[in-house]
C-alpha atoms as a PDB file:
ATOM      1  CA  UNK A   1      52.730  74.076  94.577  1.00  0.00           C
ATOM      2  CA  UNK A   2      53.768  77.284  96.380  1.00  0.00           C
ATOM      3  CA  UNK A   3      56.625  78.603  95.820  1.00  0.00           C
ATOM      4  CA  UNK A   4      59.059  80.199  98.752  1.00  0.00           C
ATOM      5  CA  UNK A   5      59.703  83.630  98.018  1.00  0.00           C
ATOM      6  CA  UNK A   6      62.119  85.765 100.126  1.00  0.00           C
ATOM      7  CA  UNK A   7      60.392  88.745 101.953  1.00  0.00           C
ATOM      8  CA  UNK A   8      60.621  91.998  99.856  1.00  0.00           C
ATOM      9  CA  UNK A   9      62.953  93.630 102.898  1.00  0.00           C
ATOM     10  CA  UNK A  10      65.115  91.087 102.332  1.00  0.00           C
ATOM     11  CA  UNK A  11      65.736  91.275  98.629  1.00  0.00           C
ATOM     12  CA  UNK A  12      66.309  95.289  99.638  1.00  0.00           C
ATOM     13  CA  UNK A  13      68.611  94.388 101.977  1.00  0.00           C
ATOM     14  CA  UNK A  14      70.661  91.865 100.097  1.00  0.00           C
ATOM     15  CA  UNK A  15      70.631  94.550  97.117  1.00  0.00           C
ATOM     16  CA  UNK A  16      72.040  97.294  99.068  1.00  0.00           C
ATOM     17  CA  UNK A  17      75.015  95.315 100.630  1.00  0.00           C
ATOM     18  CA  UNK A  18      76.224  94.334  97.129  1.00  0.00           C
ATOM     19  CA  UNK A  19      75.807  97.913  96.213  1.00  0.00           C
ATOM     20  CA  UNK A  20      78.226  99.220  99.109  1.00  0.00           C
ATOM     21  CA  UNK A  21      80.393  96.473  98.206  1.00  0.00           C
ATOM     22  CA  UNK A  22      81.035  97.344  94.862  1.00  0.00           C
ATOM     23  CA  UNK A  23      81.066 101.208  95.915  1.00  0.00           C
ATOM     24  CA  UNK A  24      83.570 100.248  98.438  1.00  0.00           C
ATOM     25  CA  UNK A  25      86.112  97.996  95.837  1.00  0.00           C
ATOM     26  CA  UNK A  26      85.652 100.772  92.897  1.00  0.00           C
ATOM     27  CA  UNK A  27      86.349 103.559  95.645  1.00  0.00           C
ATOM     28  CA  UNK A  28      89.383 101.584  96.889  1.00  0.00           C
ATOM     29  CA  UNK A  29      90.521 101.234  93.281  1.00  0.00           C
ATOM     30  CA  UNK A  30      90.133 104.881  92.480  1.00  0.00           C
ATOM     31  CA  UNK A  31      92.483 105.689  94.790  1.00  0.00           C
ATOM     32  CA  UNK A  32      95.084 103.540  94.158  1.00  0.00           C
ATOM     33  CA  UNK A  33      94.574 104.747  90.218  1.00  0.00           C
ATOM     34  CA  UNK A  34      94.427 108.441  90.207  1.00  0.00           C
ATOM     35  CA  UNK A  35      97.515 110.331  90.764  1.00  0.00           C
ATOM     36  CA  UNK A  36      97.252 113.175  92.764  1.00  0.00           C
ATOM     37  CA  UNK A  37      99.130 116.547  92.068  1.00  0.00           C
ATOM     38  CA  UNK A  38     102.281 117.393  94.731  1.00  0.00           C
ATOM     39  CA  UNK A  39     102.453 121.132  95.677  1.00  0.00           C
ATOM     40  CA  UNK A  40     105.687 121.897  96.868  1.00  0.00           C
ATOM     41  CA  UNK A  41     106.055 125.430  98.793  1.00  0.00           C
ATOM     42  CA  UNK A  42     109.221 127.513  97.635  1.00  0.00           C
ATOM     43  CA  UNK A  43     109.999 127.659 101.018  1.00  0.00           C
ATOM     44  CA  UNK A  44     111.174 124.092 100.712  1.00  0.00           C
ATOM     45  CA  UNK A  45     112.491 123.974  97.112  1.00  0.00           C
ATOM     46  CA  UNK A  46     115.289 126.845  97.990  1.00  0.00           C
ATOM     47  CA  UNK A  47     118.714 125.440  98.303  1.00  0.00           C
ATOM     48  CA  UNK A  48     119.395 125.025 101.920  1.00  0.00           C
ATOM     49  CA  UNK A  49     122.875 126.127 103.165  1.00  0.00           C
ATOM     50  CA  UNK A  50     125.440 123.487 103.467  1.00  0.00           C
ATOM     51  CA  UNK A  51     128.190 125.866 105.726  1.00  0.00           C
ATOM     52  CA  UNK A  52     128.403 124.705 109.579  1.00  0.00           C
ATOM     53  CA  UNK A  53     127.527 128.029 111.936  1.00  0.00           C
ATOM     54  CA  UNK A  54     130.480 127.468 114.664  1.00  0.00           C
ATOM     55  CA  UNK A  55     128.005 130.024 116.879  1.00  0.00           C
ATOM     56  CA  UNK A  56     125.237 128.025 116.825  1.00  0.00           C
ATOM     57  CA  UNK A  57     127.533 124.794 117.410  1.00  0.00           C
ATOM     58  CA  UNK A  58     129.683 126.533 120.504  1.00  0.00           C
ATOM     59  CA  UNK A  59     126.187 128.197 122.088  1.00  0.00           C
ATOM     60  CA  UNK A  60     124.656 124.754 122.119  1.00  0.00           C
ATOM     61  CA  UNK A  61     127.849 123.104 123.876  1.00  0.00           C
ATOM     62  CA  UNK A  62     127.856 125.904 126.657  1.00  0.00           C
ATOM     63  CA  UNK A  63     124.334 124.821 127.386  1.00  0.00           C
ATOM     64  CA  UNK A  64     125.322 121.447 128.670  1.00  0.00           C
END
């Protein structure tokens, strides 16, 4: 009896798509794992002035 076996470009090619398969699903869970460090600039973490400027609000009503 013979037996069938599968072309050796075939076993390659069957190998290397569940390769990038599992790359793809431990890639995928890596980022949903690691936590990534958020750098704030100081510009934004100043307190921002809470007063109304009346100029500002008058010069944009005299533009309409």
């Amino acid at each position: 009896m013979k037996k069938n076996k599968l072309p050796s470009l075939i076993v390659l090619m069957i190998l290397t798509l569940i390769t990038t398969m599992f790359w793809i699903m431990f890639s995928i869970y890596r980022v949903f794992v690691t936590k990534t460090d958020i750098v704030v600039p100081t510009e934004f973490v100043t307190q921002i002035d809470t007063h109304l400027d009346l100029e500002v609000i008058n010069s944009m009503k005299n533009r309409q």
